[in-house]
PDB file of N, CA and C in Angstrom:
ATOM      1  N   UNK A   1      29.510 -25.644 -51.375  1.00  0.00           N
ATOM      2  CA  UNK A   1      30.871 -25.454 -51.799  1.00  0.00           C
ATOM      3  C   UNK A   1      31.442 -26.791 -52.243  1.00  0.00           C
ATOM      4  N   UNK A   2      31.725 -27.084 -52.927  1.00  0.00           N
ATOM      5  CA  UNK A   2      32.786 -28.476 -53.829  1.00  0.00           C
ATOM      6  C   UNK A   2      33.949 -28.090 -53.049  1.00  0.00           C
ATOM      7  N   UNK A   3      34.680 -29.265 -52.821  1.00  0.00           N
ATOM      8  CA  UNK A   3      35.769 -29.364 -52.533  1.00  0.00           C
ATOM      9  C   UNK A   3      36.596 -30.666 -52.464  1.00  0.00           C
ATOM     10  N   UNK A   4      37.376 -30.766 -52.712  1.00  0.00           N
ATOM     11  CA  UNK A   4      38.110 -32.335 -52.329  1.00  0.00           C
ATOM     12  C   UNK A   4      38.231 -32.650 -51.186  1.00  0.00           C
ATOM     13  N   UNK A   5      37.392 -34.217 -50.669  1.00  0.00           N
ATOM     14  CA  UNK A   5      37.426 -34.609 -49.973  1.00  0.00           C
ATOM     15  C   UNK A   5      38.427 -36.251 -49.637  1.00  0.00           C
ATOM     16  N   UNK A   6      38.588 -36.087 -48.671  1.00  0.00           N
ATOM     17  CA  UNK A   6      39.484 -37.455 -47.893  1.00  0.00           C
ATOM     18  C   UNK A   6      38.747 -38.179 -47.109  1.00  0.00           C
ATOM     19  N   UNK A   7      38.165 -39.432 -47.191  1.00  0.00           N
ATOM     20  CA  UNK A   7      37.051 -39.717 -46.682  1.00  0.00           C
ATOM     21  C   UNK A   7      38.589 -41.241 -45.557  1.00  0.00           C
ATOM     22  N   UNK A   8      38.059 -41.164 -44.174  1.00  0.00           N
ATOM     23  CA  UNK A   8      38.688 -42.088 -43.674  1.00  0.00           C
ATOM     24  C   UNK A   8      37.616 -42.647 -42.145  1.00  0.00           C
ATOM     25  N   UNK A   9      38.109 -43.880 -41.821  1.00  0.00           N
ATOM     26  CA  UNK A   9      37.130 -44.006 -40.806  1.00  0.00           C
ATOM     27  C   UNK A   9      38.304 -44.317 -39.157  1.00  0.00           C
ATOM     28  N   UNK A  10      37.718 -43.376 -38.516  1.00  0.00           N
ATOM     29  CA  UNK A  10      38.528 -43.087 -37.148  1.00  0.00           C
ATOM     30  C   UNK A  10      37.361 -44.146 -36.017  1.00  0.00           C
ATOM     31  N   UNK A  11      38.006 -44.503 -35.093  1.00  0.00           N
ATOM     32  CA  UNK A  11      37.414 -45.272 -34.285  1.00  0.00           C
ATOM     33  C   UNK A  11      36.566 -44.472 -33.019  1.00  0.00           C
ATOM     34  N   UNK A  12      37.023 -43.212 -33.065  1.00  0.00           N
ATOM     35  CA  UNK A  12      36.153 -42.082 -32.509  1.00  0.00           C
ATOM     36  C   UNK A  12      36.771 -40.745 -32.643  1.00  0.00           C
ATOM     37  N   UNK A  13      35.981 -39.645 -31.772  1.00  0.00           N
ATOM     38  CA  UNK A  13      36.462 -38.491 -32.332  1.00  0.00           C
ATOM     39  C   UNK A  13      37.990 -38.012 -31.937  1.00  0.00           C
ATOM     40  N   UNK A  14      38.637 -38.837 -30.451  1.00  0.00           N
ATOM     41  CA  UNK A  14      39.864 -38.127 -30.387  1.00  0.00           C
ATOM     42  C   UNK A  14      40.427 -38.613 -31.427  1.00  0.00           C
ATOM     43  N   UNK A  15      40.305 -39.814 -32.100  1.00  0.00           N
ATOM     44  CA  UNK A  15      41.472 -40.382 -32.893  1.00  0.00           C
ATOM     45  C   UNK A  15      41.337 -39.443 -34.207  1.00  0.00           C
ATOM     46  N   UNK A  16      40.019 -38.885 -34.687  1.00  0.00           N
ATOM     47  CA  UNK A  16      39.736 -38.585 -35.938  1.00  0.00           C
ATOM     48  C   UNK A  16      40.509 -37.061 -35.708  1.00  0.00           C
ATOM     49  N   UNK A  17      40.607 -36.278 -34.805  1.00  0.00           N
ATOM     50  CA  UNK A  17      41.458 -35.364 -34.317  1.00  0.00           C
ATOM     51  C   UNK A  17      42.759 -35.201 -34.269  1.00  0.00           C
ATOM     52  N   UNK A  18      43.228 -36.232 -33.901  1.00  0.00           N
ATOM     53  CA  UNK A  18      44.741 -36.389 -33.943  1.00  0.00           C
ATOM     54  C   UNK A  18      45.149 -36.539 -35.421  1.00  0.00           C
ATOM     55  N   UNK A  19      44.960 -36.194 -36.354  1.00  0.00           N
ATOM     56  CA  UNK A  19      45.174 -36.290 -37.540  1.00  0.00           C
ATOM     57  C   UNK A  19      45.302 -35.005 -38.364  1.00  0.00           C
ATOM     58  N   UNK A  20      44.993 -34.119 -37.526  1.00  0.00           N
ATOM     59  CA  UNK A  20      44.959 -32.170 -38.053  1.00  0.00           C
ATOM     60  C   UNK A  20      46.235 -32.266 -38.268  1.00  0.00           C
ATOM     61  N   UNK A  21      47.570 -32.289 -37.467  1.00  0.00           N
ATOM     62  CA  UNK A  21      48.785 -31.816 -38.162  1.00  0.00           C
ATOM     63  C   UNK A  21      48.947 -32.467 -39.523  1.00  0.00           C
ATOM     64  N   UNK A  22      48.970 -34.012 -39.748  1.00  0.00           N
ATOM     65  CA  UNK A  22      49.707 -34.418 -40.463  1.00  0.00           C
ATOM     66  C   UNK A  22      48.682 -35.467 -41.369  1.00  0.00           C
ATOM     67  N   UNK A  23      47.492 -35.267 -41.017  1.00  0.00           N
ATOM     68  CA  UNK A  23      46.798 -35.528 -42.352  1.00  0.00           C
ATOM     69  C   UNK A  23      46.284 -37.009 -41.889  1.00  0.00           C
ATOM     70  N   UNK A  24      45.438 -37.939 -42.355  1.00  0.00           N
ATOM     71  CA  UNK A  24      44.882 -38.910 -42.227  1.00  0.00           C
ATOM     72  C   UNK A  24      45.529 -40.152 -42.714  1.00  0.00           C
ATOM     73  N   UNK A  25      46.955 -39.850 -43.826  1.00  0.00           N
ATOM     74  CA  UNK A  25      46.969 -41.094 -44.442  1.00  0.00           C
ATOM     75  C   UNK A  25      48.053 -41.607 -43.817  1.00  0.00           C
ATOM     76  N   UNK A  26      48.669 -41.386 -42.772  1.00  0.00           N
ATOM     77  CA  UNK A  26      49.365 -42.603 -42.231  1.00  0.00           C
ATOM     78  C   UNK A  26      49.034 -43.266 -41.197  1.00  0.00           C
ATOM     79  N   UNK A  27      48.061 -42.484 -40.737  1.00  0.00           N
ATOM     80  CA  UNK A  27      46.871 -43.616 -39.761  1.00  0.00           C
ATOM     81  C   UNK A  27      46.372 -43.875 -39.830  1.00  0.00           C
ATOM     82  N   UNK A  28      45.330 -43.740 -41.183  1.00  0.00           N
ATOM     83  CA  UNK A  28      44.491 -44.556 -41.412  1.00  0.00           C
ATOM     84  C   UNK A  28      43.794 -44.468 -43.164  1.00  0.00           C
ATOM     85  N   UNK A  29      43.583 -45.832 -43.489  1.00  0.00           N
ATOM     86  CA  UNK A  29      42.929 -46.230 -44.749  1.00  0.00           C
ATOM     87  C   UNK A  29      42.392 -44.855 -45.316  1.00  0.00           C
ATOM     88  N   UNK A  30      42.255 -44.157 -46.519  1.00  0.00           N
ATOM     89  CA  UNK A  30      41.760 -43.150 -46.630  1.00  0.00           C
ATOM     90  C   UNK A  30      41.391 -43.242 -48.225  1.00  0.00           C
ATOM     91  N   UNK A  31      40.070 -42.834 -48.665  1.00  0.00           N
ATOM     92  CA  UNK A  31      40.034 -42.441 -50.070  1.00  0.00           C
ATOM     93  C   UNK A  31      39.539 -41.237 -50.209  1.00  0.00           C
ATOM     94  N   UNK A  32      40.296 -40.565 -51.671  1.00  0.00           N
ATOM     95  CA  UNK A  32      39.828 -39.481 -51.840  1.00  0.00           C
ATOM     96  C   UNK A  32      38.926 -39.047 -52.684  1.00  0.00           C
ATOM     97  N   UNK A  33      37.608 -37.748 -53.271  1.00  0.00           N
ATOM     98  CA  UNK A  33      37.346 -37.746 -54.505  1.00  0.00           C
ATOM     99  C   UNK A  33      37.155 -36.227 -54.435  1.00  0.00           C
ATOM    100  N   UNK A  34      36.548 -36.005 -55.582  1.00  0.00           N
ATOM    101  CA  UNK A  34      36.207 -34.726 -55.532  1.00  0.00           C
ATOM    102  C   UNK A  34      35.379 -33.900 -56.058  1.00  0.00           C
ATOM    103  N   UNK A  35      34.954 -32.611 -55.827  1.00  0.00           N
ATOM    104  CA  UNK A  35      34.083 -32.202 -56.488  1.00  0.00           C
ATOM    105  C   UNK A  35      32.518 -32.202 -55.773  1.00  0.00           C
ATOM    106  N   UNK A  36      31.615 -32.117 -55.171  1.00  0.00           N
ATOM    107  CA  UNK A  36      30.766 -31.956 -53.940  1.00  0.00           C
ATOM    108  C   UNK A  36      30.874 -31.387 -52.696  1.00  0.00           C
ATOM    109  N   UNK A  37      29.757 -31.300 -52.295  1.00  0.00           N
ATOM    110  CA  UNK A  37      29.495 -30.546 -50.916  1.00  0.00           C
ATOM    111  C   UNK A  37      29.619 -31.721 -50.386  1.00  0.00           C
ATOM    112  N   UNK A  38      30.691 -31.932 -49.332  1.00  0.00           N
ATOM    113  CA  UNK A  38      30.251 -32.827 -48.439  1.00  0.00           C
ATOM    114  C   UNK A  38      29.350 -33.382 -47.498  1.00  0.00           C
ATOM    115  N   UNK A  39      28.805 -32.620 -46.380  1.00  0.00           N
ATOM    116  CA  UNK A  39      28.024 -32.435 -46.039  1.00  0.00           C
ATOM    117  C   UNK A  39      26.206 -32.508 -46.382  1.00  0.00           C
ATOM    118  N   UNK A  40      26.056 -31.881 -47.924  1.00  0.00           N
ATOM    119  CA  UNK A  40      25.039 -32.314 -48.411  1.00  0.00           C
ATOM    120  C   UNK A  40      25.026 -33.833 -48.912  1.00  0.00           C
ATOM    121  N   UNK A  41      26.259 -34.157 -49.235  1.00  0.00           N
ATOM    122  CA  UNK A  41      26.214 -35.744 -49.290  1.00  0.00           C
ATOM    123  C   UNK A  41      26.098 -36.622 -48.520  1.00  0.00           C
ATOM    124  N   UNK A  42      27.108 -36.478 -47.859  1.00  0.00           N
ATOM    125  CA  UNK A  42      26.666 -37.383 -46.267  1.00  0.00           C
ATOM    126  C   UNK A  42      25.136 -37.678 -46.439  1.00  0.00           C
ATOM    127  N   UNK A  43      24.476 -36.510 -45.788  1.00  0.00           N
ATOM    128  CA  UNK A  43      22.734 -36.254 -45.483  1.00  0.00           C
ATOM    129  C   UNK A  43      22.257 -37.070 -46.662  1.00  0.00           C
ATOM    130  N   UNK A  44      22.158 -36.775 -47.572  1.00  0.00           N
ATOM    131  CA  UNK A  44      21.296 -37.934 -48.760  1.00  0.00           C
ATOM    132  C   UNK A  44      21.882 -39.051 -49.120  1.00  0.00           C
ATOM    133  N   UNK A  45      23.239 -39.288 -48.585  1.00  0.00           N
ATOM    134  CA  UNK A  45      23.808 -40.945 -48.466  1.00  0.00           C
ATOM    135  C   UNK A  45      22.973 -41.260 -47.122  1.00  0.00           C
ATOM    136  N   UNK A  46      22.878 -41.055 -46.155  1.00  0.00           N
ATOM    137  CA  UNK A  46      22.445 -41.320 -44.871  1.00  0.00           C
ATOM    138  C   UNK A  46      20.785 -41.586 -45.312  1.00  0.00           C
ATOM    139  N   UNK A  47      20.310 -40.515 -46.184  1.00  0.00           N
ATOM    140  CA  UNK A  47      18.837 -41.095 -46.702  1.00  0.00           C
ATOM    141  C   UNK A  47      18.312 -41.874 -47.429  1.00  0.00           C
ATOM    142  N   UNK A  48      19.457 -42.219 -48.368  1.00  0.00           N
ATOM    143  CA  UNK A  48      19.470 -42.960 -49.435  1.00  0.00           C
ATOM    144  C   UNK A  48      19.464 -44.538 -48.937  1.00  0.00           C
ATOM    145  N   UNK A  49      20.395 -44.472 -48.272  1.00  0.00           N
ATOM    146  CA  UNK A  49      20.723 -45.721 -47.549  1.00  0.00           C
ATOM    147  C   UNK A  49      20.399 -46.247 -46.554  1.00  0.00           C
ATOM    148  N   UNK A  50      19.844 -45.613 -45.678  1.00  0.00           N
ATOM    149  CA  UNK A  50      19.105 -45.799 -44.174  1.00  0.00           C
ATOM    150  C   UNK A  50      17.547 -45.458 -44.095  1.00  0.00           C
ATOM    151  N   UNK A  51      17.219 -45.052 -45.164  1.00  0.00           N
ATOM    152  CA  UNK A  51      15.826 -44.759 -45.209  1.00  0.00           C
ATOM    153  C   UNK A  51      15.125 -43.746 -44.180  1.00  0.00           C
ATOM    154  N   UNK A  52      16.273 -42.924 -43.498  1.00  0.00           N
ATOM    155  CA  UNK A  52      15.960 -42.165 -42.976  1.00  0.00           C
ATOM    156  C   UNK A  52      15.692 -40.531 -43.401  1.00  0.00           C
ATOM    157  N   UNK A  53      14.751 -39.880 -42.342  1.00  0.00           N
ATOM    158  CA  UNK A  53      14.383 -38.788 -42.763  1.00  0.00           C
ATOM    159  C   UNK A  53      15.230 -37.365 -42.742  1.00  0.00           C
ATOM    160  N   UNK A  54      15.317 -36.502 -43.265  1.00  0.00           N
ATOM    161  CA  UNK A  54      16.126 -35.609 -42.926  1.00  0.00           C
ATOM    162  C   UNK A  54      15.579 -34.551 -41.700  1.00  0.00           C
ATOM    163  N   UNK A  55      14.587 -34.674 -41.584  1.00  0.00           N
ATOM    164  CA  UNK A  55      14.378 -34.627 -39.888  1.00  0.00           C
ATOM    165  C   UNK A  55      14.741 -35.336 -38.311  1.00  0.00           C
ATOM    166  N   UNK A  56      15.170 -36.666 -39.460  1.00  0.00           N
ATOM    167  CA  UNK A  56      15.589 -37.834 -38.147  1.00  0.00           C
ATOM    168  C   UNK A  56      17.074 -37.612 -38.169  1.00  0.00           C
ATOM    169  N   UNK A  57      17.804 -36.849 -39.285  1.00  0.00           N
ATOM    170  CA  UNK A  57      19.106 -36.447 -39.682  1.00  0.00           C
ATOM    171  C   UNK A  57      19.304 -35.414 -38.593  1.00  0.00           C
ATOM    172  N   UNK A  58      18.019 -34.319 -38.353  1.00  0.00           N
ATOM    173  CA  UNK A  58      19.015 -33.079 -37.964  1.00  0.00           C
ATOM    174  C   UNK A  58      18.359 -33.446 -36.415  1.00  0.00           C
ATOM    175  N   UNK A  59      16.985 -33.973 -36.185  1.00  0.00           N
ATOM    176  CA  UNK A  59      16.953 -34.515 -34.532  1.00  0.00           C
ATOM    177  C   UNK A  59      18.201 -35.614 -33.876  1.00  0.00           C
ATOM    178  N   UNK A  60      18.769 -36.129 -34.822  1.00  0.00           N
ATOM    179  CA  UNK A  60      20.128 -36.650 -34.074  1.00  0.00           C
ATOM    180  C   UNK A  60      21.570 -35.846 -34.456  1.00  0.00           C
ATOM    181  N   UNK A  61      21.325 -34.358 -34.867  1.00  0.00           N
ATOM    182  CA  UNK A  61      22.350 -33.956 -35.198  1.00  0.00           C
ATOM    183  C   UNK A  61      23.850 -34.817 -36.124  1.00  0.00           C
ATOM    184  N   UNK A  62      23.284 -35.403 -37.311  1.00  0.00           N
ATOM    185  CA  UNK A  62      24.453 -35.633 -38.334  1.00  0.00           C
ATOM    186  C   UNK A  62      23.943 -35.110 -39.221  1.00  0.00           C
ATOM    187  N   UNK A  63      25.117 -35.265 -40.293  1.00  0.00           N
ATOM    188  CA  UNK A  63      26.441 -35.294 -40.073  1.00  0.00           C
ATOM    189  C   UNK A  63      27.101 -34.225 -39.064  1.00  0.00           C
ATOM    190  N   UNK A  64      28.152 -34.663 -37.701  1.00  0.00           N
ATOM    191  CA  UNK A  64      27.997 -34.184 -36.712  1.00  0.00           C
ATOM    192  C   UNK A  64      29.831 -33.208 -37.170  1.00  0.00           C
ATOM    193  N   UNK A  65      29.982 -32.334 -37.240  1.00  0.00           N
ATOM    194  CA  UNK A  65      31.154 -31.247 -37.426  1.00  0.00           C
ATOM    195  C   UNK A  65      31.988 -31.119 -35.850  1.00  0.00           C
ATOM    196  N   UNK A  66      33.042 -32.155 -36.051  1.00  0.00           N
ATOM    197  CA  UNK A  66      34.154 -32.543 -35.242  1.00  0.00           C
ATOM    198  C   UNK A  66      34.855 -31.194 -34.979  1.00  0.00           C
ATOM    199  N   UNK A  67      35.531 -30.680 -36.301  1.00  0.00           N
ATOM    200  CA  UNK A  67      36.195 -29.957 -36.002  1.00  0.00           C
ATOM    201  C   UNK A  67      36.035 -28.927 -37.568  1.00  0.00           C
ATOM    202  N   UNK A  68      35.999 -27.703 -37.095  1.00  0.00           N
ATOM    203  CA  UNK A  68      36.621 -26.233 -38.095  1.00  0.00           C
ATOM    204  C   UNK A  68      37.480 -26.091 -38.715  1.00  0.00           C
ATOM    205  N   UNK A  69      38.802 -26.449 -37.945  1.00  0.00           N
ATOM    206  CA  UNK A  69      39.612 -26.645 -38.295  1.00  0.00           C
ATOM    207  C   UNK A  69      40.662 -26.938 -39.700  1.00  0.00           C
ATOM    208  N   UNK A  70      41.614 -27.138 -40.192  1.00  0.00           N
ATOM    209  CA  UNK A  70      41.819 -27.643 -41.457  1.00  0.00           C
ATOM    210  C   UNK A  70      42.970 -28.548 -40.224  1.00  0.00           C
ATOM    211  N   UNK A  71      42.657 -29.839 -41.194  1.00  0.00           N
ATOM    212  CA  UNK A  71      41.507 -30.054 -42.822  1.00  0.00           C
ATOM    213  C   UNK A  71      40.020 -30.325 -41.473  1.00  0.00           C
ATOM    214  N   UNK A  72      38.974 -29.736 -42.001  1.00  0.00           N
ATOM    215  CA  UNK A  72      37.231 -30.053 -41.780  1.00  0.00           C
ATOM    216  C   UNK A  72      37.216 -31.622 -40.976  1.00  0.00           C
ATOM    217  N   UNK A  73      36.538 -31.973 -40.337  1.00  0.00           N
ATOM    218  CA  UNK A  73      36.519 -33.368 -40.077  1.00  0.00           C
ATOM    219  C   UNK A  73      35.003 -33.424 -39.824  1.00  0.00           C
ATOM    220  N   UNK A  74      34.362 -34.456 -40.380  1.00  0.00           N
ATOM    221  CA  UNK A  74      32.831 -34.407 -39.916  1.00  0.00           C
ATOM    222  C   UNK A  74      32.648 -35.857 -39.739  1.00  0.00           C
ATOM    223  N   UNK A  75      31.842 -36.012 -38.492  1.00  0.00           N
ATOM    224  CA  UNK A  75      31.375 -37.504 -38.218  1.00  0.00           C
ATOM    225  C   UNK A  75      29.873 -38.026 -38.822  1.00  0.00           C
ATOM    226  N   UNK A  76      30.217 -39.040 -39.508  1.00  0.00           N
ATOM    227  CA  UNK A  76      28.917 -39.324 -39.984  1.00  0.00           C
ATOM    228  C   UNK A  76      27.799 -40.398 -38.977  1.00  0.00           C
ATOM    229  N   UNK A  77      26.562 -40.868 -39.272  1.00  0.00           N
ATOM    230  CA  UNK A  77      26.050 -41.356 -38.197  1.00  0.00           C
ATOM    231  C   UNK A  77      26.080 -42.816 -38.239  1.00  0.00           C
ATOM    232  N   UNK A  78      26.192 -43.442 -37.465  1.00  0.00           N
ATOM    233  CA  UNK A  78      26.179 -44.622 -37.150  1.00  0.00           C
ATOM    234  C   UNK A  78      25.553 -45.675 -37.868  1.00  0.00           C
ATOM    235  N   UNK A  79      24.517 -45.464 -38.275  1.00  0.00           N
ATOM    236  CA  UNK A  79      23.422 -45.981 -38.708  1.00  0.00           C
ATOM    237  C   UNK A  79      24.296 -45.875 -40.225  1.00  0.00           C
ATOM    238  N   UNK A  80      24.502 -44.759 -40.790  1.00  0.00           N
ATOM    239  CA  UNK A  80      24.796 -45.106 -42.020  1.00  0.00           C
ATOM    240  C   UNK A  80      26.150 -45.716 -42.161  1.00  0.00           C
ATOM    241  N   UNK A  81      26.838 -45.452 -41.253  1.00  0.00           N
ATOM    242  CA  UNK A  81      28.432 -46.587 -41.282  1.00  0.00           C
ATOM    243  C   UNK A  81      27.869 -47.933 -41.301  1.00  0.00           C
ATOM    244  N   UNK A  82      26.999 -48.187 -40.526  1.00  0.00           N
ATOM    245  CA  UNK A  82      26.660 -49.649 -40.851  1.00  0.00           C
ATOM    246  C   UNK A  82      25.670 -50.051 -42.062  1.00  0.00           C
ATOM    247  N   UNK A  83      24.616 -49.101 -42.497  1.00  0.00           N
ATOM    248  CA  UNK A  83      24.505 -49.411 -44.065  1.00  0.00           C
ATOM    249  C   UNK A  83      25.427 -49.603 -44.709  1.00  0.00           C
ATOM    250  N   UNK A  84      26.554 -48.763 -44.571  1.00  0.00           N
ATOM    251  CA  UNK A  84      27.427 -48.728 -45.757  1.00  0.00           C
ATOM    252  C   UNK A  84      28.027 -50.208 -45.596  1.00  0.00           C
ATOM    253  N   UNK A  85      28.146 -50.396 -44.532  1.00  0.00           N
ATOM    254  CA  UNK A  85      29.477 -51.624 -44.749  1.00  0.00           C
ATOM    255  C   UNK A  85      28.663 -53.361 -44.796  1.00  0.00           C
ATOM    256  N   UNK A  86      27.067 -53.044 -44.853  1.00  0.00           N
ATOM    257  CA  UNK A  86      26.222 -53.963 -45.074  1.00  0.00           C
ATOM    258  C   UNK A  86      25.586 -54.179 -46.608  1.00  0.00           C
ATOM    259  N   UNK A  87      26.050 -53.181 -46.923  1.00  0.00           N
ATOM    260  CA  UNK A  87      25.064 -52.865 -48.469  1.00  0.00           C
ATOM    261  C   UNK A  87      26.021 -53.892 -49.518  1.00  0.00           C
ATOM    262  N   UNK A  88      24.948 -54.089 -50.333  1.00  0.00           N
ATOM    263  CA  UNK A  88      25.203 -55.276 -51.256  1.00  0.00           C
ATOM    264  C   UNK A  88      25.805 -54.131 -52.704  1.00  0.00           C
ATOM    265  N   UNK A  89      26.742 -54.452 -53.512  1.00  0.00           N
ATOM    266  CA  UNK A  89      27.407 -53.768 -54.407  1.00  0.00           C
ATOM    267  C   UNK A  89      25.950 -53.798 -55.419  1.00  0.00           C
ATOM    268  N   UNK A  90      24.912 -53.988 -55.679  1.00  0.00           N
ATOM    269  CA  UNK A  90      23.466 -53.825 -56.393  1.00  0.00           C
ATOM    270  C   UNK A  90      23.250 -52.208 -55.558  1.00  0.00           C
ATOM    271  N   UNK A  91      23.127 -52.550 -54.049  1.00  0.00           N
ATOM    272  CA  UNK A  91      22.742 -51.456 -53.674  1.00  0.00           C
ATOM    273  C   UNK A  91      23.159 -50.232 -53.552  1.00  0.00           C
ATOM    274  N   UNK A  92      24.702 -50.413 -53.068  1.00  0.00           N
ATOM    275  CA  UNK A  92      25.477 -49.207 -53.500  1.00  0.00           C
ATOM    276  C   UNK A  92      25.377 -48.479 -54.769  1.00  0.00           C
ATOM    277  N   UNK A  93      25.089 -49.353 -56.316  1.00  0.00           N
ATOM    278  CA  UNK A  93      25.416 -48.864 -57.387  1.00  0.00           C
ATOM    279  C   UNK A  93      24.180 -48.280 -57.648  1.00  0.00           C
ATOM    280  N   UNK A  94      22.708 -48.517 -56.969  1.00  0.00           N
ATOM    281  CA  UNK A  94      21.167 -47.627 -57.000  1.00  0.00           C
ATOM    282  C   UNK A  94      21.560 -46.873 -56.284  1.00  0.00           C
ATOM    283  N   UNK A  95      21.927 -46.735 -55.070  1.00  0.00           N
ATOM    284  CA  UNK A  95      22.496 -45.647 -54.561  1.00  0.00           C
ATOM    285  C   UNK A  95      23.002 -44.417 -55.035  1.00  0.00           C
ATOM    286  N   UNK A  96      24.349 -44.682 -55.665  1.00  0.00           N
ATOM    287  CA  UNK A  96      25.269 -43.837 -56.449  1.00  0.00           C
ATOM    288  C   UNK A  96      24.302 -43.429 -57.675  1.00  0.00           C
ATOM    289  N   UNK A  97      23.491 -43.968 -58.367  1.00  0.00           N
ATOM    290  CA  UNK A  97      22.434 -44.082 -59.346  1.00  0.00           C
ATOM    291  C   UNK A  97      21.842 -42.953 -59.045  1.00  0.00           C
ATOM    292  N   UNK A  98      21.176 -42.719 -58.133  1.00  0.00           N
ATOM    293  CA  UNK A  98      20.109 -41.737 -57.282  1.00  0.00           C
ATOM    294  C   UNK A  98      21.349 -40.551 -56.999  1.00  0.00           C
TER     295      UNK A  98
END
């Protein structure tokens, strides 16, 4: 399913919770885009970037589904929060490339 997403980073899950009434952007940094499955993205950003398997994806259960709820909240894994915020703008842009 495509949908517009709000991508923000919570310091854990109560905080990423407390954000159902009134939305993510006054607590925290948030960008938006649109158009993708989220979820299938996550998983091949997480592979793309971590070199991990999508077996090592679903034996540690991510991308991990916080909440049902609206708006959706899904936690991504660790490993790829810290690719992401290590990756060199070369790598991001093979990334996004792929």
């Amino acid at each position: 399913m495509s949908t517009i997403v709000k991508f923000f980073t919570a310091p854990n899950d109560q905080a990423a919770v407390s954000i159902l009434q009134n939305g993510p952007d006054d607590t925290f940094e948030t960008l938006t885009f649109g158009n993708f499955d989220a979820i299938s993205a996550i998983e091949e950003w997480d592979q793309i970037l971590t070199g991990r398997s999508a077996g090592d994806l679903d034996q540690d259960d991510v991308p991990r589904i916080i909440t049902t709820e609206t708006p959706f909240i899904i936690a991504t894994s660790t490993a790829l929060c810290h690719a992401l915020a290590s990756a060199t703008a070369e790598e991001l842009a093979q990334a996004a490339y792929r």
